[in-house]
Protein backbone atom coordinates (compact mmCIF):
# COMPACT_ATOMS: atom_id res chain seq x y z
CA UNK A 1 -25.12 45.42 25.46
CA UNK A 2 -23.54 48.85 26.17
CA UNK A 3 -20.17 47.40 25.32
CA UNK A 4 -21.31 46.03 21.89
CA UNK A 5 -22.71 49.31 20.73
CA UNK A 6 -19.99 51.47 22.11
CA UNK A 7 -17.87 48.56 19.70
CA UNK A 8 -20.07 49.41 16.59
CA UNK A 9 -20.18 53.46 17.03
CA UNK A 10 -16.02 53.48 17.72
CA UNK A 11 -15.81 51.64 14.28
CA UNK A 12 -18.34 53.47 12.58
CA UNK A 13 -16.80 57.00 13.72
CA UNK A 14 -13.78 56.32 13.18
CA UNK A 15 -13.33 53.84 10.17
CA UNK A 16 -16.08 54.22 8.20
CA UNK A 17 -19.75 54.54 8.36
CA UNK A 18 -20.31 51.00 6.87
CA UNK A 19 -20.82 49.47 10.25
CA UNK A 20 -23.64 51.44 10.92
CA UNK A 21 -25.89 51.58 7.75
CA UNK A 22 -24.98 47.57 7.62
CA UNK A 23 -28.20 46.22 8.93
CA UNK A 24 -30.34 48.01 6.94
CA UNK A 25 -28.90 47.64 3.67
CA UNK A 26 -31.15 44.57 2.82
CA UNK A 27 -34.08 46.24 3.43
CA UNK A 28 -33.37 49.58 2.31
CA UNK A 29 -31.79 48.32 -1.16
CA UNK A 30 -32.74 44.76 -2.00
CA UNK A 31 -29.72 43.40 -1.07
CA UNK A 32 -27.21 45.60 -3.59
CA UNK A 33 -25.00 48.41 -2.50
CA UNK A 34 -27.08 51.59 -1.31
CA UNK A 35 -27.18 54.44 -3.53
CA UNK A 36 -27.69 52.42 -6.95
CA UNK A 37 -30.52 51.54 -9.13
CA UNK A 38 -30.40 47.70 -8.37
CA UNK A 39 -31.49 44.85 -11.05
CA UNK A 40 -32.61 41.12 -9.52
CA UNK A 41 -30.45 38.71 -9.40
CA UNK A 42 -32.19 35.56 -12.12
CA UNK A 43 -35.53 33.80 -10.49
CA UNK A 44 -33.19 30.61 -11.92
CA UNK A 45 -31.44 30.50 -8.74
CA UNK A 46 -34.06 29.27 -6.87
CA UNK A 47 -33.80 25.87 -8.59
CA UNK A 48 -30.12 25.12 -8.69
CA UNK A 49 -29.02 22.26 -6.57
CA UNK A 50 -27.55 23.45 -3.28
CA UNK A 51 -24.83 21.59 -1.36
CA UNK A 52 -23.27 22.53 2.05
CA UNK A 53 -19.64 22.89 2.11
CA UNK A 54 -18.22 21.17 5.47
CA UNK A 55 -15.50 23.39 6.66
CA UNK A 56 -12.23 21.84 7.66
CA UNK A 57 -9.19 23.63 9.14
CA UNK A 58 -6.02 24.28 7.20
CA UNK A 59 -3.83 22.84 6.50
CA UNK A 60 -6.50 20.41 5.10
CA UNK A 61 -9.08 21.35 2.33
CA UNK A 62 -12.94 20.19 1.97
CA UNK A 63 -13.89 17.36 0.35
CA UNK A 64 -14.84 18.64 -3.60
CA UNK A 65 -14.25 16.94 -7.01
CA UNK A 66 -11.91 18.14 -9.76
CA UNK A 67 -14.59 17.92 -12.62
CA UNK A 68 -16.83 20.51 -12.57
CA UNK A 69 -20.59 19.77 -12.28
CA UNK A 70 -23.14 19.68 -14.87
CA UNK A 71 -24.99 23.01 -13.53
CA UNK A 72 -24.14 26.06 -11.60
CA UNK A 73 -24.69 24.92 -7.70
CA UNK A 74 -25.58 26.99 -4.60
CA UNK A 75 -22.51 26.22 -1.93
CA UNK A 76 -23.34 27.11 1.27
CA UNK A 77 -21.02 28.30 3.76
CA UNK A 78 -21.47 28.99 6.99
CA UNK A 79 -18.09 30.73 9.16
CA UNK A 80 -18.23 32.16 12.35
CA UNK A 81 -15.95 35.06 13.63
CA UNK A 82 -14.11 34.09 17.09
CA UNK A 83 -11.91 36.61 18.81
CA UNK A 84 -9.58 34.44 20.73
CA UNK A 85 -6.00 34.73 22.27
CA UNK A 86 -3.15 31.81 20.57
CA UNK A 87 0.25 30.78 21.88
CA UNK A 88 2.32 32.17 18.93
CA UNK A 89 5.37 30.01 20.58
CA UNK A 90 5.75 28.91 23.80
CA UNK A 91 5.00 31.82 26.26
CA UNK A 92 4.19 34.70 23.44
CA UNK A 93 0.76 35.57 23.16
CA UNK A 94 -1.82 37.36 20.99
CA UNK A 95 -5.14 37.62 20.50
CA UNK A 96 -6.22 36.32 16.88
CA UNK A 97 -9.16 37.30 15.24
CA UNK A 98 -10.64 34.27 13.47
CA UNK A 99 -12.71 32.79 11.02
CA UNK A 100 -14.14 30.02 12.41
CA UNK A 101 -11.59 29.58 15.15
CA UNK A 102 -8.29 29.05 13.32
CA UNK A 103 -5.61 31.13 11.29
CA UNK A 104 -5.80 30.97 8.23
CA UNK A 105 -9.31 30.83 8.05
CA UNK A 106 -10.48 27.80 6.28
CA UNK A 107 -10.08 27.35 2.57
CA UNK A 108 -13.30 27.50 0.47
CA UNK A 109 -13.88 25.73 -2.94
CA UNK A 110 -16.11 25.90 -5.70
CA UNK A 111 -16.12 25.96 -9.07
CA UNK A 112 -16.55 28.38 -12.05
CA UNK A 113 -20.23 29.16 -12.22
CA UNK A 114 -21.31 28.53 -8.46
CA UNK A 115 -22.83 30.87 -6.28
CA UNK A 116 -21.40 30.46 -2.49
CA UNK A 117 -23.94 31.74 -0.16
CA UNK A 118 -21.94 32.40 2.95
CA UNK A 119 -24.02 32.75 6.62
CA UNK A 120 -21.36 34.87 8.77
CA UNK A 121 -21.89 35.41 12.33
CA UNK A 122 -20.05 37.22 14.81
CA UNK A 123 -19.71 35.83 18.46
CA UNK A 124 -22.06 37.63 21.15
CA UNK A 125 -18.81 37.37 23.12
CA UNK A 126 -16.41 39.23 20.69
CA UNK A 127 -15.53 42.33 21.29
CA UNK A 128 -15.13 44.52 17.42
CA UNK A 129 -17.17 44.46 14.26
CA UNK A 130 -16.15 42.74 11.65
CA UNK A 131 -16.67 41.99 7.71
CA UNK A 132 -15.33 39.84 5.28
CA UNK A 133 -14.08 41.31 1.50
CA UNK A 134 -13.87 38.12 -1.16
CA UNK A 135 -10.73 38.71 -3.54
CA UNK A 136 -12.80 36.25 -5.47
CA UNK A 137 -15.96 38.46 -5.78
CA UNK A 138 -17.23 41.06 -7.75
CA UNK A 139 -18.22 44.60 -6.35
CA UNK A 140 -19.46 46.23 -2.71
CA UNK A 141 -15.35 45.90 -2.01
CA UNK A 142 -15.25 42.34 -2.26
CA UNK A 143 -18.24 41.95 -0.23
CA UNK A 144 -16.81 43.96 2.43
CA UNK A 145 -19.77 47.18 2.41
CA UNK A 146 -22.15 44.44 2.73
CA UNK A 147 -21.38 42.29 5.71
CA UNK A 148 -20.47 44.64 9.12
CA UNK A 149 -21.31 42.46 11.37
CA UNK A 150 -21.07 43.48 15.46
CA UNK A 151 -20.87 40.62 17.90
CA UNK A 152 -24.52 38.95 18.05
CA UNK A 153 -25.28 39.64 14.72
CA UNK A 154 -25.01 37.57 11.51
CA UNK A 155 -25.31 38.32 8.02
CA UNK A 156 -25.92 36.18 4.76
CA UNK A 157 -24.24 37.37 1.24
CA UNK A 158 -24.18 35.38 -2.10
CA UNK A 159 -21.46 35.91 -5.17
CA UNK A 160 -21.47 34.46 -8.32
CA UNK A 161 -18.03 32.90 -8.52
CA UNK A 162 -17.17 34.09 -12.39
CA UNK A 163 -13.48 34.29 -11.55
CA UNK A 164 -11.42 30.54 -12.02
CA UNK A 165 -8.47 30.89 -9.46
CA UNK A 166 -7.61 30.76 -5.68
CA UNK A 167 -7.78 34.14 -3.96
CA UNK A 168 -7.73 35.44 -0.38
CA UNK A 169 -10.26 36.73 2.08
CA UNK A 170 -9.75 39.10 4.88
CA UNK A 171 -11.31 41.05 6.90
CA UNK A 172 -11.60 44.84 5.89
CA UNK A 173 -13.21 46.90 8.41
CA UNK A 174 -11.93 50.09 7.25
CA UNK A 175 -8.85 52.29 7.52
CA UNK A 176 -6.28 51.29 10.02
CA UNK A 177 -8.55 48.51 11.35
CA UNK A 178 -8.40 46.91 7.99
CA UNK A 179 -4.41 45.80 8.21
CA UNK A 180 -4.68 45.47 12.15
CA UNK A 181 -7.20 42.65 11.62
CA UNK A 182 -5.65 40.86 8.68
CA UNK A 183 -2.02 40.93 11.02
CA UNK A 184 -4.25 38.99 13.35
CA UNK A 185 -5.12 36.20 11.68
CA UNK A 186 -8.30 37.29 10.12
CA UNK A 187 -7.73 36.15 6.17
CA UNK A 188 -8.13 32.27 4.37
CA UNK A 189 -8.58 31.37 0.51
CA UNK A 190 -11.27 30.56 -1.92
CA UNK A 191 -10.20 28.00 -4.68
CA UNK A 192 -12.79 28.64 -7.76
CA UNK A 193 -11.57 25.56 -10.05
CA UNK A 194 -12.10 26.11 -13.86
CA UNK A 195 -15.17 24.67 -15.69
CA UNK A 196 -12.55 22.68 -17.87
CA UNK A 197 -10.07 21.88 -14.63
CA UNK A 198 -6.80 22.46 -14.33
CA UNK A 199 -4.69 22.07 -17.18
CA UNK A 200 -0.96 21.76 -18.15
CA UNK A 201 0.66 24.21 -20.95
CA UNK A 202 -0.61 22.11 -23.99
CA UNK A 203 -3.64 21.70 -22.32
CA UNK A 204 -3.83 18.10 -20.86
CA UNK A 205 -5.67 17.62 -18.00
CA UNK A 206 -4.38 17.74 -14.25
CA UNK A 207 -5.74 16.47 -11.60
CA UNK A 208 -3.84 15.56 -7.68
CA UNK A 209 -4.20 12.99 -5.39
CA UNK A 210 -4.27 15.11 -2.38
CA UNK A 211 -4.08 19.18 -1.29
CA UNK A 212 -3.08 21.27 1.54
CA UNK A 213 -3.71 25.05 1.84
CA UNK A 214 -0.99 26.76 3.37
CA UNK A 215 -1.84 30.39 4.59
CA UNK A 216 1.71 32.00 5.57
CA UNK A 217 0.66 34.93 8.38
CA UNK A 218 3.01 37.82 9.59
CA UNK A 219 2.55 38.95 13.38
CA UNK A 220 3.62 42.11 15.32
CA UNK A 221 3.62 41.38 18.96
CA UNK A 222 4.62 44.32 20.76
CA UNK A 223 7.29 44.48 23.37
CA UNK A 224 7.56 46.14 26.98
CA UNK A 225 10.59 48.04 27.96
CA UNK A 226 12.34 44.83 29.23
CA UNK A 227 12.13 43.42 25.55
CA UNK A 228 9.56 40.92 26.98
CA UNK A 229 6.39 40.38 24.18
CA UNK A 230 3.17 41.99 25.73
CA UNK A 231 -0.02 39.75 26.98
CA UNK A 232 -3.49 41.76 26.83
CA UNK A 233 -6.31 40.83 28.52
CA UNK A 234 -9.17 41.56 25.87
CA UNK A 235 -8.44 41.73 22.25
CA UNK A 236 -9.41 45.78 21.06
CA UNK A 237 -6.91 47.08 24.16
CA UNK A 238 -3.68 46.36 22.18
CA UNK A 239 -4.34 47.99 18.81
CA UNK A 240 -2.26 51.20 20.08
CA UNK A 241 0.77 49.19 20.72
CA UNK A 242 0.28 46.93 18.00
CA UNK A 243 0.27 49.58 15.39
CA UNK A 244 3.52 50.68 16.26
CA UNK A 245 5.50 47.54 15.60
CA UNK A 246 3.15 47.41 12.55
CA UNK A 247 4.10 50.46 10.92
CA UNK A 248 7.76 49.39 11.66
CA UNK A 249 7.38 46.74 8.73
CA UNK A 250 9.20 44.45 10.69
CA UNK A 251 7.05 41.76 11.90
CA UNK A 252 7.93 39.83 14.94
CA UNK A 253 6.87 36.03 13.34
CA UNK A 254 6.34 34.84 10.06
CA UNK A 255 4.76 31.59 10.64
CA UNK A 256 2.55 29.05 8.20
CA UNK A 257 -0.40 28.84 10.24
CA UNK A 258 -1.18 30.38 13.72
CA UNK A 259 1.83 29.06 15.54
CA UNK A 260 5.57 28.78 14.61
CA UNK A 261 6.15 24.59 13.87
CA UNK A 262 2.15 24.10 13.35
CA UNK A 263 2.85 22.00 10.62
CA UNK A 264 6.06 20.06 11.57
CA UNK A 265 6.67 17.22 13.46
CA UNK A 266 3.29 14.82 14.80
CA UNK A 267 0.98 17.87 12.71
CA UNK A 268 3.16 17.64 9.66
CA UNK A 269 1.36 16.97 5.89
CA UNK A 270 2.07 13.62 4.58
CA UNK A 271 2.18 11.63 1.47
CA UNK A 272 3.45 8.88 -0.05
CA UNK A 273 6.22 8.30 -3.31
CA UNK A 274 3.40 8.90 -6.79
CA UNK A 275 1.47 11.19 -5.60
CA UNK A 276 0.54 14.55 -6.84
CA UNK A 277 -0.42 17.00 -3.95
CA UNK A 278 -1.52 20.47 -4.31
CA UNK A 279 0.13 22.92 -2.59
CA UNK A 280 -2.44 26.36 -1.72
CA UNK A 281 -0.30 28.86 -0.39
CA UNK A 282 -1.26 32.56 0.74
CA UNK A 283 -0.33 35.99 2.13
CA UNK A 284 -2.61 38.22 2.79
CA UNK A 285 -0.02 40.78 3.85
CA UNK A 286 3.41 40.54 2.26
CA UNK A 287 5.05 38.85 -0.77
CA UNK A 288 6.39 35.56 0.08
CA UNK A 289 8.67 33.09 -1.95
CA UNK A 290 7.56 29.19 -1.73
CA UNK A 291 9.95 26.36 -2.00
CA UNK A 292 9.70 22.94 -1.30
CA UNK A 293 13.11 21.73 -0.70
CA UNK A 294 14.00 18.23 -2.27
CA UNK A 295 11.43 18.98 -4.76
CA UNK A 296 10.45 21.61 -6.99
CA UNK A 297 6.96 22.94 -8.80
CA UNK A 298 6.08 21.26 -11.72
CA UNK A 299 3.25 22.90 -12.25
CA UNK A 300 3.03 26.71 -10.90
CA UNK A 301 -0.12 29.21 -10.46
CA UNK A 302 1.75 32.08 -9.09
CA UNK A 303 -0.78 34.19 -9.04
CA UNK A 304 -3.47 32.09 -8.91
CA UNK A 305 -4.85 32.32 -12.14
CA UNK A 306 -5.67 28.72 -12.38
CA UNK A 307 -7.65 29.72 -15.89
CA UNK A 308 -4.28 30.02 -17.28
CA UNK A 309 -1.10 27.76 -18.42
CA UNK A 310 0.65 27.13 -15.57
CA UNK A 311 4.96 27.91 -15.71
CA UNK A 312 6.58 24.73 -15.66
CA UNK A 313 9.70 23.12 -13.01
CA UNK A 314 10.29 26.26 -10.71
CA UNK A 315 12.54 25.60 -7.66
CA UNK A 316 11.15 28.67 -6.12
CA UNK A 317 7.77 30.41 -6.51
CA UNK A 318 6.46 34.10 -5.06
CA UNK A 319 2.80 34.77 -4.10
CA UNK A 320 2.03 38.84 -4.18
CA UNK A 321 1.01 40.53 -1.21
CA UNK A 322 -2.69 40.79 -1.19
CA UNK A 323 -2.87 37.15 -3.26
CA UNK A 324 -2.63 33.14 -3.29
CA UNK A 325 -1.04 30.68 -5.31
CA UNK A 326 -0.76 27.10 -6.45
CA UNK A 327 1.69 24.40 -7.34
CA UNK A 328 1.85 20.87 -7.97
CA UNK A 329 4.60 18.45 -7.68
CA UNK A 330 5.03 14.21 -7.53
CA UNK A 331 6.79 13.28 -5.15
CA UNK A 332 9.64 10.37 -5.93
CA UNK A 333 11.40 9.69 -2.78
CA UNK A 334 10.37 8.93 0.64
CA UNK A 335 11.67 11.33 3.39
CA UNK A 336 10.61 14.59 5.76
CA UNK A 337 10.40 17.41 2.74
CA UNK A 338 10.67 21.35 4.29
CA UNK A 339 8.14 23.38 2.54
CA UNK A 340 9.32 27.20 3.58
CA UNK A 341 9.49 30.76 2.83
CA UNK A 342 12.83 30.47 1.13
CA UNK A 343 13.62 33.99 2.31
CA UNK A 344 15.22 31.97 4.93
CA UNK A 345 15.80 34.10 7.65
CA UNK A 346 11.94 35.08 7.88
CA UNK A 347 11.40 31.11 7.72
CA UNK A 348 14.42 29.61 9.73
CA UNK A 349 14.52 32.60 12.41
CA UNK A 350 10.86 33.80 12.43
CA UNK A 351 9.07 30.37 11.63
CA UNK A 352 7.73 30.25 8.16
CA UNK A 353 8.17 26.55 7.80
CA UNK A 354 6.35 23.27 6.99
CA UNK A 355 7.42 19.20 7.37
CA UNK A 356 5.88 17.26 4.21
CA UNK A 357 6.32 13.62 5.22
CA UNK A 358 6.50 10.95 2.68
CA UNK A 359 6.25 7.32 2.58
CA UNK A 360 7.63 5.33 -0.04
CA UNK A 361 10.37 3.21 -1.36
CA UNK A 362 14.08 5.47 -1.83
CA UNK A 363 15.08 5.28 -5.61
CA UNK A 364 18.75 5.14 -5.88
CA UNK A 365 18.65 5.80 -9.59
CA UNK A 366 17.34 9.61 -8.32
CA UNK A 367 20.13 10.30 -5.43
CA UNK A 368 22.19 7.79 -3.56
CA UNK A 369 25.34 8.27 -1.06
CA UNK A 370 28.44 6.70 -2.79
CA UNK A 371 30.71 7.28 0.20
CA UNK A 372 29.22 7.44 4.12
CA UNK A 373 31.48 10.23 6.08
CA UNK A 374 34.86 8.95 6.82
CA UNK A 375 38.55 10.06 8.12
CA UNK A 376 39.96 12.19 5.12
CA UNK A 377 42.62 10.20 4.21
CA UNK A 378 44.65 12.69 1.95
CA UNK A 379 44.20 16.15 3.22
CA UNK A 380 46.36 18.73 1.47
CA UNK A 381 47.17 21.51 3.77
């Protein structure tokens, strides 16, 4: 118990007082940001249908449908914050502060109109306070002044999602806590599909056959004075270190999901020749350029803005820091596809890279080898 409040009063002191006044800002202000005259949310809410979003971890998305419902909906949500140490690669460790136990977090999706209630509870074994801001939300910094939580609490918050288009979440404690936490792990996506669904530049309708959310995460793992990475035993005793290689800029791994190769080989995403999939891609840190080599985006959200006519046929994509995209593409030949970070040495040397593999039957008509390798037979010198 001493530990957990010493936790609370270190963050409050020193990155902001919302930590502290947290658990009373329910009570003290009917649920809205203190300080501010505060009008009830409709009585109306009570009677919209509720349904209970089962999470799933990336790079897989819940089960939803593409055509919005008849009525606004109450989506419930319910995460849980898990402080616990991953194998980055083999023998390189660091403790990863999670939502619900992987990195990214998992993705969320609604549609235009819902409310998500989200439950959030924070581990009685975790060691820092956490909150959650909502790129997706509206006011209280995304959320974020309403939902301190210290380990053995929980907290419940409801948004109206009014904007269409996939956006991050992260943890935002405050000050230099806010970037340490998102480094480790600590962000995911919403997807808030339009009312009308997706839609191509004339505005036909576009639906896929599958999606996979793709949340691209940088790491800074310190190093000792032998150039060995650092192990910690608890996960608030390396933030010193930690925010020395962070304010380098230089991270040590770029990797799509918590590990470098977490979605290659046995784990890769698959397919099959016909099918449209959906690729959800984020950064929650740095600006990042998607590519899907052997294929291209048909259909690109670069910023998200899934409200809006997608660009058309880009070989290469970029998702802002601080955002999420989308893109859509058929696949029309069989093979193992590399979905990367086509800055390729932060992909090739520091891991941001993906396996896609796809079933099918190979169309010649598309690409076929006219001439297997062979002895050159007139080489001019």
């Amino acid at each position: 118990m001493k530990n957990k409040l010493f936790c609370t009063l270190l963050s409050a002191a020193l990155f902001g007082a919302g930590a502290a006044y947290a658990a009373d800002a329910v009570t003290a202000n009917q649920g809205g940001l203190p300080g501010y005259e505060i009008k009830k949310a409709p009585e109306s809410i009570a009677s919209l249908p509720r349904v209970k979003q089962v999470m799933v971890d990336p790079p897989f998305v819940p089960e939803h449908s593409q055509v919005a419902p008849e009525s606004a909906r109450v989506v419930e949500v319910e995460m849980f914050i898990d402080e616990k140490e991953i194998e980055v690669e083999p023998g390189v460790f660091m403790w990863a502060f999670t939502f619900n136990g992987t990195v990214p977090g998992p993705l969320i999706v609604v549609h235009e109109g819902d409310y998500v209630e989200l439950t959030l509870k924070n581990l009685s074994k975790n060691k820092l306070v956490h909150n959650i801001d909502f790129h997706a939300s509206t006011g209280a910094l995304g959320g974020g002044e309403l939902t301190f939580v210290a380990p053995g609490q929980e907290v419940v918050l409801r948004f109206k999602a009014i904007k269409p288009g996939v956006h991050i979440y992260h943890c935002a404690p405050g000050g230099a806590m806010i970037p340490w936490h998102v480094v480790h792990g600590m962000n995911g996506a919403v997807m808030v599909l339009p009312k009308e669904g997706l839609r191509d530049p004339e505005g036909n309708k576009l639906t896929y056959d599958k999606a996979y959310y793709i949340g691209e995460q940088d790491f800074y793992i310190p190093k000792d004075e032998n150039g060995n990475y650092k192990r910690y035993d608890r996960p608030d005793i390396s933030f010193a270190d930690d925010k020395k290689v962070m304010d380098g800029l230089i991270p040590s791994h770029i990797t799509f999901g918590d590990r470098k190769g977490a979605y290659t080989g046995d784990n890769a995403m698959t397919a099959k020749v016909g099918e449209r999939v959906l690729f959800i891609h984020s950064q929650a840190n740095r600006y990042t350029y998607p590519h899907l080599i052997g294929g291209h985006g048909e259909f690109v959200w670069e910023r998200g803005n899934l409200h809006d006519k997608p660009m058309r046929d880009l070989e290469t994509w970029s998702i802002a820091a601080g955002s999420a995209g989308a893109a859509l593409y058929t696949f029309k030949q069989p093979g193992v596809y590399v979905y990367l970070n086509h800055n390729l040495i932060e992909s090739i040397n520091l891991g941001a890279v993906a396996q896609v593999k796809v079933d099918g039957t190979w169309d010649n008509d598309l690409m076929e080898q006219l001439k297997a390798p062979s002895p050159i037979t007139d080489e001019k010198k």
